[in-house]
C-alpha atoms as a PDB file:
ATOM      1  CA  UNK A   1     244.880 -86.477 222.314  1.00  0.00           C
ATOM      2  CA  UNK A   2     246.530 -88.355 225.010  1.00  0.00           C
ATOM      3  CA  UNK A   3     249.318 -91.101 225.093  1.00  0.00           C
ATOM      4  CA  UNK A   4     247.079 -94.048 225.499  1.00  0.00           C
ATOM      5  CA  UNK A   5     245.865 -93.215 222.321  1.00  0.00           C
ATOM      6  CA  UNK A   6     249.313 -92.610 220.673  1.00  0.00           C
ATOM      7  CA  UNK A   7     250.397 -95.626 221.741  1.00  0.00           C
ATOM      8  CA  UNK A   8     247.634 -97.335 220.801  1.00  0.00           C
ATOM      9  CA  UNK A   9     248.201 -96.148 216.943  1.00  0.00           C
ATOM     10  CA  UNK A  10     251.797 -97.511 217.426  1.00  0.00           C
ATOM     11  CA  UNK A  11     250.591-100.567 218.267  1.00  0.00           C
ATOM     12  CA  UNK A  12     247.874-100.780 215.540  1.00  0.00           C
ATOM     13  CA  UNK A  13     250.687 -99.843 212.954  1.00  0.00           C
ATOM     14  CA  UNK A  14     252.876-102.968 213.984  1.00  0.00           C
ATOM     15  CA  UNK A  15     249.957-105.403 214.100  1.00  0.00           C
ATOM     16  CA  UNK A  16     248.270-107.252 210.798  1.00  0.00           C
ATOM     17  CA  UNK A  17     244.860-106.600 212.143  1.00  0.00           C
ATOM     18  CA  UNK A  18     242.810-104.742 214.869  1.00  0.00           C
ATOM     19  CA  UNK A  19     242.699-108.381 216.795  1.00  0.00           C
ATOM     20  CA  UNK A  20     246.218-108.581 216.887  1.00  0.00           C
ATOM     21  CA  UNK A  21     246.441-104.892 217.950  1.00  0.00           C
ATOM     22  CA  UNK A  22     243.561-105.803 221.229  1.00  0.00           C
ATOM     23  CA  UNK A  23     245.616-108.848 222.202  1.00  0.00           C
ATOM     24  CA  UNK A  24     248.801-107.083 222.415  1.00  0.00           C
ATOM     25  CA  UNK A  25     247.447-104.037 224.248  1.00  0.00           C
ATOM     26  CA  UNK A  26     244.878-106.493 226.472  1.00  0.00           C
ATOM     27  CA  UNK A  27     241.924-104.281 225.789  1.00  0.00           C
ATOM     28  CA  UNK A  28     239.231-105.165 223.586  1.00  0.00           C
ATOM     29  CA  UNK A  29     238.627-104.765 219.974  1.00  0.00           C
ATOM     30  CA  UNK A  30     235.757-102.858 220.276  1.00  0.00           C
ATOM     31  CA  UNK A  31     237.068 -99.840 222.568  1.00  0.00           C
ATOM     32  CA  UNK A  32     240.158 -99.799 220.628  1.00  0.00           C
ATOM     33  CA  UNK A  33     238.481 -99.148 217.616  1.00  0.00           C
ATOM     34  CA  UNK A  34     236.404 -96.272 219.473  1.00  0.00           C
ATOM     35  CA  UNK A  35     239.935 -94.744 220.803  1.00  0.00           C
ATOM     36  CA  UNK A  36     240.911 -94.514 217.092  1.00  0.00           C
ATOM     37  CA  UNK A  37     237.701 -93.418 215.824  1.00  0.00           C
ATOM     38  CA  UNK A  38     237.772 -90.813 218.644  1.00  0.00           C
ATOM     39  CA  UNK A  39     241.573 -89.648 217.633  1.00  0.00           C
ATOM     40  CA  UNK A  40     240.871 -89.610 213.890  1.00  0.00           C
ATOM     41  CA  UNK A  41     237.794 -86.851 214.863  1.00  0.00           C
ATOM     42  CA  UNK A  42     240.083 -84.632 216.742  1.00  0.00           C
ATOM     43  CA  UNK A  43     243.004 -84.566 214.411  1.00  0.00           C
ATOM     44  CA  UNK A  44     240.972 -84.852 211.438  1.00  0.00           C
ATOM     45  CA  UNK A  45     243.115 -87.161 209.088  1.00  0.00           C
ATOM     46  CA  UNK A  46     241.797 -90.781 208.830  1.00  0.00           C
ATOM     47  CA  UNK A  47     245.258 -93.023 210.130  1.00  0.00           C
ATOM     48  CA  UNK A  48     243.698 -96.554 209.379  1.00  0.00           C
ATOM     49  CA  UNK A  49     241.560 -97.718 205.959  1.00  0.00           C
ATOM     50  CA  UNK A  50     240.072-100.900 207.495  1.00  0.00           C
ATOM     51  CA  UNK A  51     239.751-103.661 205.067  1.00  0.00           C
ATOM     52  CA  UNK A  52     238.274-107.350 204.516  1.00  0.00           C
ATOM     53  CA  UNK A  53     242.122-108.284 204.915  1.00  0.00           C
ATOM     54  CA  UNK A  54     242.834-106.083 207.576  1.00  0.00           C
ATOM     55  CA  UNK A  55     244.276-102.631 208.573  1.00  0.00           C
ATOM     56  CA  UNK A  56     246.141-100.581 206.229  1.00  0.00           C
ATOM     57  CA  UNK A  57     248.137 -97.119 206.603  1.00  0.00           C
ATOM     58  CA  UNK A  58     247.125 -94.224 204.818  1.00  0.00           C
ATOM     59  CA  UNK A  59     249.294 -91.903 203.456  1.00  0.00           C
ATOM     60  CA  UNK A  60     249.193 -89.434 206.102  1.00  0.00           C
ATOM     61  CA  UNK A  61     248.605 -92.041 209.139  1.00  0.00           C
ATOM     62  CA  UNK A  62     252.165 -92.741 207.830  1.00  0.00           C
ATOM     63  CA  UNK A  63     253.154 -89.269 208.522  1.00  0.00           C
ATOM     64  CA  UNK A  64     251.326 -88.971 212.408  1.00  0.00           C
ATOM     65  CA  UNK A  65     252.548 -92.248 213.095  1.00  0.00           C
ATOM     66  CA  UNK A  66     256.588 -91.580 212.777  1.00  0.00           C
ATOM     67  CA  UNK A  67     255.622 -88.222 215.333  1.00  0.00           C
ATOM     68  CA  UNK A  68     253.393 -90.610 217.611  1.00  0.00           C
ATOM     69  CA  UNK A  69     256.542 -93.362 217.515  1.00  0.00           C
ATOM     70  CA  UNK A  70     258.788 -90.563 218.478  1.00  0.00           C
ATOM     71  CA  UNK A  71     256.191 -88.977 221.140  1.00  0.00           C
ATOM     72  CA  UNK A  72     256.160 -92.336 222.905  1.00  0.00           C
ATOM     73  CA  UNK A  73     259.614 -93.091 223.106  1.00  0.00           C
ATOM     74  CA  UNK A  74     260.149 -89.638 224.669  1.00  0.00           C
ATOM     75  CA  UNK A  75     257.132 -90.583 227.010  1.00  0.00           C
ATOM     76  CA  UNK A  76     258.900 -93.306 227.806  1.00  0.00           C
ATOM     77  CA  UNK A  77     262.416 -92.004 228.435  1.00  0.00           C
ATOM     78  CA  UNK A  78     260.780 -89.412 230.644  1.00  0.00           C
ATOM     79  CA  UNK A  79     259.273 -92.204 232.469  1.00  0.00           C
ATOM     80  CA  UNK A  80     261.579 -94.172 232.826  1.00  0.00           C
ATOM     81  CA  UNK A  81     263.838 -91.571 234.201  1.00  0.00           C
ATOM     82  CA  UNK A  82     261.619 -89.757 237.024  1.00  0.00           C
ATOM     83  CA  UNK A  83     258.973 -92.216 237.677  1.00  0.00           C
ATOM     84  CA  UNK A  84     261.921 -95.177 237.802  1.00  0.00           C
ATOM     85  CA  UNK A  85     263.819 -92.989 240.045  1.00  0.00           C
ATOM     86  CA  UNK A  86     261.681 -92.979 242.500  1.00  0.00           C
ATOM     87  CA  UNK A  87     262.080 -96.668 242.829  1.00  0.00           C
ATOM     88  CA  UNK A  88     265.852 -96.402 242.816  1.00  0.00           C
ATOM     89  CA  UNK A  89     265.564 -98.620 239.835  1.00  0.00           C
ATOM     90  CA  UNK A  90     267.897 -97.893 236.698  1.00  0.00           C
ATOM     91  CA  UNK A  91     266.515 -98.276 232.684  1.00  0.00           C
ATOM     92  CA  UNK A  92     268.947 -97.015 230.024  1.00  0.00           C
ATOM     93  CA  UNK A  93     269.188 -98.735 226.674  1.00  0.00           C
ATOM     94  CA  UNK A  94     271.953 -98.328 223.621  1.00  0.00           C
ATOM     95  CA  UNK A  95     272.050 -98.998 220.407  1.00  0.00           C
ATOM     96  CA  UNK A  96     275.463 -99.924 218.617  1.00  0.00           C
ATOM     97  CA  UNK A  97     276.692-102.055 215.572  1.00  0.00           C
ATOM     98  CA  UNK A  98     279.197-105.088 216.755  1.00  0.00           C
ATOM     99  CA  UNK A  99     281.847-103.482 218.401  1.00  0.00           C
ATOM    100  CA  UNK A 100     283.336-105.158 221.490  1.00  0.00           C
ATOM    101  CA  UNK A 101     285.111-101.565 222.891  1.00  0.00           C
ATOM    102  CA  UNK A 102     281.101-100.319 223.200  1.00  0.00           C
ATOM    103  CA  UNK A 103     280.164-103.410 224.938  1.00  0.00           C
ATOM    104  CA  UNK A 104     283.123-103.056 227.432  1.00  0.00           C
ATOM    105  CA  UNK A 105     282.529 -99.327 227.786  1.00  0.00           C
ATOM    106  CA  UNK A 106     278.602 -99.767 228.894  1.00  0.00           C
ATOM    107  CA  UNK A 107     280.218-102.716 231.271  1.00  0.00           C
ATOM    108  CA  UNK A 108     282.142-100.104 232.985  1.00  0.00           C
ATOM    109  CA  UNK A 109     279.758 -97.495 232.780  1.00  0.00           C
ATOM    110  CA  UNK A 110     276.916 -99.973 234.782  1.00  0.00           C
ATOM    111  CA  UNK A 111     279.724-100.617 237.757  1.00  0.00           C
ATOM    112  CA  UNK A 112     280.321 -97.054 238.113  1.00  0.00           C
ATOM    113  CA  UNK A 113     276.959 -96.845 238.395  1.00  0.00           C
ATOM    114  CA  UNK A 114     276.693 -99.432 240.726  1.00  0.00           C
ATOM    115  CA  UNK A 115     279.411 -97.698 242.661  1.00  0.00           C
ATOM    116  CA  UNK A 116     278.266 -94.577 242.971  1.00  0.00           C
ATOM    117  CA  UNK A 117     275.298 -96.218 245.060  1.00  0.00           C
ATOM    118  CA  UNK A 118     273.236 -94.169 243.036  1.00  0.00           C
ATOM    119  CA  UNK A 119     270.768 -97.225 241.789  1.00  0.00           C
ATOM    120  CA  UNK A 120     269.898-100.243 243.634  1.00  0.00           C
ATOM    121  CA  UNK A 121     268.488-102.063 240.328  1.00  0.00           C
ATOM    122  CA  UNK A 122     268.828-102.131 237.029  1.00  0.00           C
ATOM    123  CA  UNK A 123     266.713-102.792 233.804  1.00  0.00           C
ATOM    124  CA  UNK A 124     269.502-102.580 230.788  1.00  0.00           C
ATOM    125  CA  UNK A 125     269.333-102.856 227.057  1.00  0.00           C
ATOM    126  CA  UNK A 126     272.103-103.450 224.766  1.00  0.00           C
ATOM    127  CA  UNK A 127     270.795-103.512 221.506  1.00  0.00           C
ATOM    128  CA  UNK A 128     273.495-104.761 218.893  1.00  0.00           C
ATOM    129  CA  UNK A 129     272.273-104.065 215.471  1.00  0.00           C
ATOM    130  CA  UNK A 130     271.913-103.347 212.115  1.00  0.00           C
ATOM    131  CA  UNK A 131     273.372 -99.709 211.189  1.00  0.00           C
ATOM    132  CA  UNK A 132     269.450 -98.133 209.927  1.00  0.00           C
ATOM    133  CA  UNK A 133     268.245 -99.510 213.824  1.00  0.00           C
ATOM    134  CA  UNK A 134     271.030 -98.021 215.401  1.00  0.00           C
ATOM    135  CA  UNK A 135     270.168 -94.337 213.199  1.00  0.00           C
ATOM    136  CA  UNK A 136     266.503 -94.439 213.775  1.00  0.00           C
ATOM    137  CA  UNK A 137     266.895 -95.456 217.674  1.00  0.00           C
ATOM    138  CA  UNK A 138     268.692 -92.363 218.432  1.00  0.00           C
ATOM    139  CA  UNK A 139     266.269 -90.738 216.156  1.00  0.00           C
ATOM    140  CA  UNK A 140     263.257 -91.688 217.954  1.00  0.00           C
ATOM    141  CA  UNK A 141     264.377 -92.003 221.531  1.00  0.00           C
ATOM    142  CA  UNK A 142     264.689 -95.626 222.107  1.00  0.00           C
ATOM    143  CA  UNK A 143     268.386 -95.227 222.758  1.00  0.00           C
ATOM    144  CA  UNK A 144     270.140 -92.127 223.679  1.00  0.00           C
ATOM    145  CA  UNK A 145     273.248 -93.285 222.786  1.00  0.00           C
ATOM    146  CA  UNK A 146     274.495 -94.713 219.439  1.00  0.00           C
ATOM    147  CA  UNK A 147     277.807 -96.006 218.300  1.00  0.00           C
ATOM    148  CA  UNK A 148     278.552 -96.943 215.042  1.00  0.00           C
ATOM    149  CA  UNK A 149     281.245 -95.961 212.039  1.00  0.00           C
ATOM    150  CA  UNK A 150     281.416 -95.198 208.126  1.00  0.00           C
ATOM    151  CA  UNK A 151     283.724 -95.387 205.746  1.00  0.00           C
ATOM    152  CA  UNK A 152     284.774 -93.299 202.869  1.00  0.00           C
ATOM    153  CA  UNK A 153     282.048 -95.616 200.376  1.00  0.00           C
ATOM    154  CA  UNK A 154     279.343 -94.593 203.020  1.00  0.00           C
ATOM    155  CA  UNK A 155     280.305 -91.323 204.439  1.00  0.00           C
ATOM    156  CA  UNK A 156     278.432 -88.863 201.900  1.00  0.00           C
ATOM    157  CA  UNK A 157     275.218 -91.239 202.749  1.00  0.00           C
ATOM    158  CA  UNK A 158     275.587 -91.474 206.487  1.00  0.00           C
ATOM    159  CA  UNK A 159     276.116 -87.533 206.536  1.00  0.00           C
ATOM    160  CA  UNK A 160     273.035 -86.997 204.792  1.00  0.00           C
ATOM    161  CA  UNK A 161     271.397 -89.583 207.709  1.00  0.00           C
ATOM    162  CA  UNK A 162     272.718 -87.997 210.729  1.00  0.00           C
ATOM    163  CA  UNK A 163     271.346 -84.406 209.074  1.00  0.00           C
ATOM    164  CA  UNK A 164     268.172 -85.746 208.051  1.00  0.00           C
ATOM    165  CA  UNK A 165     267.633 -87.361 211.792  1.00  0.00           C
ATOM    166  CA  UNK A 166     269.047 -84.247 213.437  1.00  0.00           C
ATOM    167  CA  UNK A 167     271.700 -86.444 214.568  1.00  0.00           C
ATOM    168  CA  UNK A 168     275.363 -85.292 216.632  1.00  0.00           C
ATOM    169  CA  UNK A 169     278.040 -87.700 215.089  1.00  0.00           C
ATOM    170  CA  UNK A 170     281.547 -87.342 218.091  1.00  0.00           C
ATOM    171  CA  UNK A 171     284.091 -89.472 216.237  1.00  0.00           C
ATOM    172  CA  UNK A 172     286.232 -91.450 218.433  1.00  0.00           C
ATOM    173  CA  UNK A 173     289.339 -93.217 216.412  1.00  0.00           C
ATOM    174  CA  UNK A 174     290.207 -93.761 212.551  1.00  0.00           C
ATOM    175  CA  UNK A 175     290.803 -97.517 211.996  1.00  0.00           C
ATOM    176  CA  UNK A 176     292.992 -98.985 209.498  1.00  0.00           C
ATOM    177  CA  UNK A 177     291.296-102.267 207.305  1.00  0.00           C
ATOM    178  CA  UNK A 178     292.798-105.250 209.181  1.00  0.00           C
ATOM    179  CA  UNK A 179     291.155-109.263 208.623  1.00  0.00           C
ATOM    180  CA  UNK A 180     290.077-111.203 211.618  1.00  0.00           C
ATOM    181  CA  UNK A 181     290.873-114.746 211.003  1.00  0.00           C
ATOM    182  CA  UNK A 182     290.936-117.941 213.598  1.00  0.00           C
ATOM    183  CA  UNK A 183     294.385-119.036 215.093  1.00  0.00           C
ATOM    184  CA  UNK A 184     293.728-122.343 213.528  1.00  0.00           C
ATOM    185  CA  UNK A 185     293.128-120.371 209.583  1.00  0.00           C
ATOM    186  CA  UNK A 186     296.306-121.581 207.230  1.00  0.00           C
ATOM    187  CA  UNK A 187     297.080-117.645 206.723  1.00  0.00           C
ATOM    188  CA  UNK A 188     297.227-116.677 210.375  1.00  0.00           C
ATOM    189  CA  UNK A 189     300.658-116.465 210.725  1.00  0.00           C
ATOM    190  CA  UNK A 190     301.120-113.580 208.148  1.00  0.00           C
ATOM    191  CA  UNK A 191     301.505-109.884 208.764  1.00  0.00           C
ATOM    192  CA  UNK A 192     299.991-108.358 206.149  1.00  0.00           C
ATOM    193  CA  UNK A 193     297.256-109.823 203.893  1.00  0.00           C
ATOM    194  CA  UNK A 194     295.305-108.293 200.338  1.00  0.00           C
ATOM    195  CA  UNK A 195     291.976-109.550 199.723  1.00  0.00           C
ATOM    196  CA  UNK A 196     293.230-111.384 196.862  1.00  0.00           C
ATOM    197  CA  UNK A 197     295.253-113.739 199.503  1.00  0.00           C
ATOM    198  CA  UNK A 198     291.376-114.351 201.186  1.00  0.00           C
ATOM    199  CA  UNK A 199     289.885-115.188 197.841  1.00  0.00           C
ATOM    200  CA  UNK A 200     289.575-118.648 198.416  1.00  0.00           C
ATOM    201  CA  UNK A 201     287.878-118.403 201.638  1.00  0.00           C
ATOM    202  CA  UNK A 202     284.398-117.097 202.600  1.00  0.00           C
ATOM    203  CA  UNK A 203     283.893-113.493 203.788  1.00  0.00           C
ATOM    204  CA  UNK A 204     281.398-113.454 206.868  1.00  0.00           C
ATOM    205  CA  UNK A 205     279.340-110.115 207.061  1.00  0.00           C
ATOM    206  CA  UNK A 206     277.241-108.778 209.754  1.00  0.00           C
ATOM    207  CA  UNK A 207     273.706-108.525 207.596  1.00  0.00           C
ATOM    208  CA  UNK A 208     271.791-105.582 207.168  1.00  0.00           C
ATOM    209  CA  UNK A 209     269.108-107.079 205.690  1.00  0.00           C
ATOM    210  CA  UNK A 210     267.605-103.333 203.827  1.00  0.00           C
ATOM    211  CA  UNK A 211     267.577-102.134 200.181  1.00  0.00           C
ATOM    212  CA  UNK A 212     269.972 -99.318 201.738  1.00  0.00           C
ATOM    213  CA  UNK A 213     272.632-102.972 202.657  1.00  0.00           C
ATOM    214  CA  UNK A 214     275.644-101.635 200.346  1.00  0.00           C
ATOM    215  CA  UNK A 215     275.472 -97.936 202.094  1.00  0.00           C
ATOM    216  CA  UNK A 216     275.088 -99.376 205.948  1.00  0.00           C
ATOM    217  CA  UNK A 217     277.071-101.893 206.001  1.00  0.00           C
ATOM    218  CA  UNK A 218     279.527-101.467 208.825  1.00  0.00           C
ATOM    219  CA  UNK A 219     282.771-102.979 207.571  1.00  0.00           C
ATOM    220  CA  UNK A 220     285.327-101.515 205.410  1.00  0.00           C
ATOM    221  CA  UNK A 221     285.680-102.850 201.743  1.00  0.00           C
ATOM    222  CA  UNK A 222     281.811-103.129 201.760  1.00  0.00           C
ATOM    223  CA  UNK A 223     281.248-101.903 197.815  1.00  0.00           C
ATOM    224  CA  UNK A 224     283.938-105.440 197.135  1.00  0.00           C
ATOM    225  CA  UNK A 225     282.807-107.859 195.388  1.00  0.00           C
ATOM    226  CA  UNK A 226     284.218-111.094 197.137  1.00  0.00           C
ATOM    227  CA  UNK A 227     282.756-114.517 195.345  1.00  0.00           C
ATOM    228  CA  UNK A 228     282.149-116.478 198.581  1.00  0.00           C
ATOM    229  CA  UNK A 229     280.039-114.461 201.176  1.00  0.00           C
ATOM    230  CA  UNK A 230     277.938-114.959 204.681  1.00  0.00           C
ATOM    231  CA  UNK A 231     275.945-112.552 206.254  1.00  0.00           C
ATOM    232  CA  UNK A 232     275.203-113.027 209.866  1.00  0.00           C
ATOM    233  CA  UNK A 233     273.110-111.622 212.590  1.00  0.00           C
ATOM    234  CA  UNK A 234     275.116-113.058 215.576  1.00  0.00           C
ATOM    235  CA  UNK A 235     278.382-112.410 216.456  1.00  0.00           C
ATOM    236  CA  UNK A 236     278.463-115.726 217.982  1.00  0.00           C
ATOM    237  CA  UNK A 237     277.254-117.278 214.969  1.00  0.00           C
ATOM    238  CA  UNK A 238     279.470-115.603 212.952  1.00  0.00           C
ATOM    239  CA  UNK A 239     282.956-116.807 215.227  1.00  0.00           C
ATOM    240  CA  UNK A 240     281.742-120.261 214.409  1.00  0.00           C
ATOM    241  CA  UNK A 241     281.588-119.522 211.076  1.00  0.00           C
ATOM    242  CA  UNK A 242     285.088-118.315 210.551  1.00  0.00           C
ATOM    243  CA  UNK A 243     286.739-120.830 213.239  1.00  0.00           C
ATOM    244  CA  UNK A 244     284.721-124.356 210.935  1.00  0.00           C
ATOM    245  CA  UNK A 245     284.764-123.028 207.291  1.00  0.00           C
ATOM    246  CA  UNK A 246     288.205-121.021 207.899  1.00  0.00           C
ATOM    247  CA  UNK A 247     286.401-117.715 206.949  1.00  0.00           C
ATOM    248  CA  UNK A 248     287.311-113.993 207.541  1.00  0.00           C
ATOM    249  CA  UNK A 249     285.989-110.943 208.963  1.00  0.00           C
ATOM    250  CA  UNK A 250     286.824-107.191 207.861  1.00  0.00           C
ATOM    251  CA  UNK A 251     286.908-104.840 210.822  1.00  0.00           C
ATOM    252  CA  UNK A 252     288.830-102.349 212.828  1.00  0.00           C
ATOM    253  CA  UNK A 253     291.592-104.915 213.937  1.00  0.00           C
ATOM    254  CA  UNK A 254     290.451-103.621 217.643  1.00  0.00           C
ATOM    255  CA  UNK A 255     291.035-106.644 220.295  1.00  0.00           C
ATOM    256  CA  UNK A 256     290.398-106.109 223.469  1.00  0.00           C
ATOM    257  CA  UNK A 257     292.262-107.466 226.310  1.00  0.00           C
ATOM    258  CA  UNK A 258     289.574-109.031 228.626  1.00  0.00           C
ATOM    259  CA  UNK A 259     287.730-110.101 224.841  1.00  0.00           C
ATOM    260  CA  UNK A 260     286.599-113.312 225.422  1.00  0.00           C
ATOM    261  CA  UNK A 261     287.443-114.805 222.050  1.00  0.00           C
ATOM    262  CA  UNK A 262     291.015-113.288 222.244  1.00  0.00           C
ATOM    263  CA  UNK A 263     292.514-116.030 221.872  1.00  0.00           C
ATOM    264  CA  UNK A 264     290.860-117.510 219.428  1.00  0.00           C
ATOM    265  CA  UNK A 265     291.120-115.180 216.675  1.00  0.00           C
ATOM    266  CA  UNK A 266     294.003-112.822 215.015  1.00  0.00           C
ATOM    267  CA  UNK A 267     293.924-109.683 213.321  1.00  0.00           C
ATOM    268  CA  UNK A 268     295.785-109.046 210.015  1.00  0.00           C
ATOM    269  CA  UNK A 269     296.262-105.729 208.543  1.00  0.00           C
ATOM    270  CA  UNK A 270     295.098-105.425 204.866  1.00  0.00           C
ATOM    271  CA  UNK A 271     296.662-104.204 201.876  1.00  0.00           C
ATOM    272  CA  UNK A 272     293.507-102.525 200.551  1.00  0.00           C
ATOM    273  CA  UNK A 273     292.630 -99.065 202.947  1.00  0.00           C
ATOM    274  CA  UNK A 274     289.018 -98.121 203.339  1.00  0.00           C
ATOM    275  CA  UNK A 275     289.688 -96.561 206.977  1.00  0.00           C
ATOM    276  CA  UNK A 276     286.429 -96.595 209.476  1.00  0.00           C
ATOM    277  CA  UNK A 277     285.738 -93.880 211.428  1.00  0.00           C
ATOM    278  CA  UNK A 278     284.599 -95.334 215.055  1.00  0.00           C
ATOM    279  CA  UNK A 279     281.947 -93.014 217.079  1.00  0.00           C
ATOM    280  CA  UNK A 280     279.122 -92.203 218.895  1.00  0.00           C
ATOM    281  CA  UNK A 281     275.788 -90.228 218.178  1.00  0.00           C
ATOM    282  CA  UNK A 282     273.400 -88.408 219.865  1.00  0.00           C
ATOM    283  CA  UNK A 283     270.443 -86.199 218.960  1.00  0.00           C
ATOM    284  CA  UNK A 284     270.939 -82.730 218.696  1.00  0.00           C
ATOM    285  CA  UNK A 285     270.940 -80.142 221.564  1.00  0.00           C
ATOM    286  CA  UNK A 286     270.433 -83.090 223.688  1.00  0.00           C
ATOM    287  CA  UNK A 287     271.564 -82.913 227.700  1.00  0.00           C
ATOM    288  CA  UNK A 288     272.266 -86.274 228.520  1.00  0.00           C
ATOM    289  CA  UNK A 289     271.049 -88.328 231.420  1.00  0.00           C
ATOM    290  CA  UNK A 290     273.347 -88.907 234.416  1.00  0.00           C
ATOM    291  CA  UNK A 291     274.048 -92.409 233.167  1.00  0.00           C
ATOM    292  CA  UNK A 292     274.665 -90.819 230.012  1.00  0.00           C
ATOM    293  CA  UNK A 293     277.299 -89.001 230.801  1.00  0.00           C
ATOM    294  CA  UNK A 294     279.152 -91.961 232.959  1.00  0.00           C
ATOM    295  CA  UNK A 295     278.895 -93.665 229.272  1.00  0.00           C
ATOM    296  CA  UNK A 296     280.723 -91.180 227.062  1.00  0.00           C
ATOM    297  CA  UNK A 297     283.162 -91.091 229.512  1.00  0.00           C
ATOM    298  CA  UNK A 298     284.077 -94.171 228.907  1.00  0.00           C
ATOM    299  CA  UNK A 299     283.492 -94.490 225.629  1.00  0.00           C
ATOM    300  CA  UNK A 300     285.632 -91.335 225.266  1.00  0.00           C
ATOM    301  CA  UNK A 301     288.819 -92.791 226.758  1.00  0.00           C
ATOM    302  CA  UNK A 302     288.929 -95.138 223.481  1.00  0.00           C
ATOM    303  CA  UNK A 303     289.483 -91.603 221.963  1.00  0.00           C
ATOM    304  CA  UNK A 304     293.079 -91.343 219.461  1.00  0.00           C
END
């Protein structure tokens, strides 16, 4: 078994069709199909049923894939690490549901970097995301560093997540439910709102788009039903959302200083609690990279 062949099987398992597999991987059909034949004989499972409509997953393909997904990524990071260093050439991705404090904490983290004269490039992912990406990213490798919160209507399911993954959850703050509303909204001057105030105006929602939506979601309040809803994907998208239709967010009520949209938009703390707690994960027993390191630093000093 070798990792051309694993990640060959990843690639087959994200494709509709052995074609589609060749033209991603620029080999042809053909030899891939002989790798796979070739794998199946030495493991001894069968990973692919091949069909007149195309490839198809068998039951314990499913199984070997998830352990080939998280071979590769670890391939990767291993890679990416030694083989990039050699270069002087920096890769680091992480994963994180929309919180600006993250975004401003990898910022810092790349200029220390930077700094430290350390690197002299730079390949860098941030991957802003639903809350099951974010989970199965730190899972499998493709980030080493997650951030992302729960509240007291998702805690009991997010536990049983982060022990299922073999997941390290290092909580940073406990936020109170505040609203984020435009300057320009007719109830931005209050101090204190309920959600009956925001009845008459759409709630906008990052999406999660998975049966598992009600559990993930990342904002507080997320088991309310409010009548008028939009789900997003982009924060941008969403800021235009609330500044035209004079909609609301529910988040942490954290603004940072050097935010760009600062001045734009308010935070208003709620009547209703459902308190988020704000943190980071990492896999278990993991020693993390230099970079890393630089990162929870930073992300630490956000720490109540």
């Amino acid at each position: 078994m070798t990792t051309t062949q694993l990640k060959y099987v990843v690639a087959i398992s994200t494709s509709s069709s052995m074609r589609e597999a060749s033209g991603k991987l620029f080999v042809s059909q053909p030899a891939l199909s002989a790798t796979i034949r070739d794998l199946e004989e030495e493991i001894g499972i069968r990973i692919f049923d091949r069909t007149n409509k195309g490839i198809k997953v068998t039951e314990e393909g499913n199984e070997f894939i998830s352990y080939a997904k998280q071979a590769v990524s670890q391939y990767e990071l291993v890679e990416h690490k030694y083989l990039a260093a050699e270069s002087g050439r920096d890769y680091y991705t992480i994963s994180l549901q929309h919180y600006v404090f993250a975004i401003h904490a990898f910022v810092n983290s790349i200029e220390k970097r930077l700094a430290s004269k350390k690197t002299s490039g730079f390949s860098y992912l941030i991957n802003e995301t639903r809350t099951d990406e974010v989970l199965e990213n730190v899972r499998d490798y493709k980030s080493e560093i997650g951030v992302l919160a729960y509240s007291e209507s998702n805690k009991n399911i997010m536990n049983k997540l982060l022990r299922e993954y073999e997941l390290d959850f290092h909580p940073l703050m406990v936020c109170d439910t505040y609203a984020y509303l435009s300057k320009a909204h007719p109830l931005a001057d209050r101090t204190e709102l309920s959600v009956e105030d925001l009845q008459e105006y759409p709630c906008v929602a990052f999406d999660q788009s998975n049966e598992a939506e009600y559990y993930l979601a990342e904002e507080a309040l997320s088991g309310y039903s409010f009548e008028r809803m939009i789900r997003s994907n982009d924060r941008a998208t969403s800021c235009e959302v609330l500044t035209m239709l004079n909609g609301f967010a529910i988040g942490t009520g954290i603004m940072i200083d050097s935010f760009a949209l600062k001045d734009s938009f308010v935070s208003i703390k709620l009547k209703e609690e459902d308190p988020l707690t704000v943190g980071y994960i990492v896999k278990k027993n993991h020693m993390l990279s230099d970079f890393g390191k630089i990162y929870v630093e930073e992300l630490e000093k956000y720490k109540e």
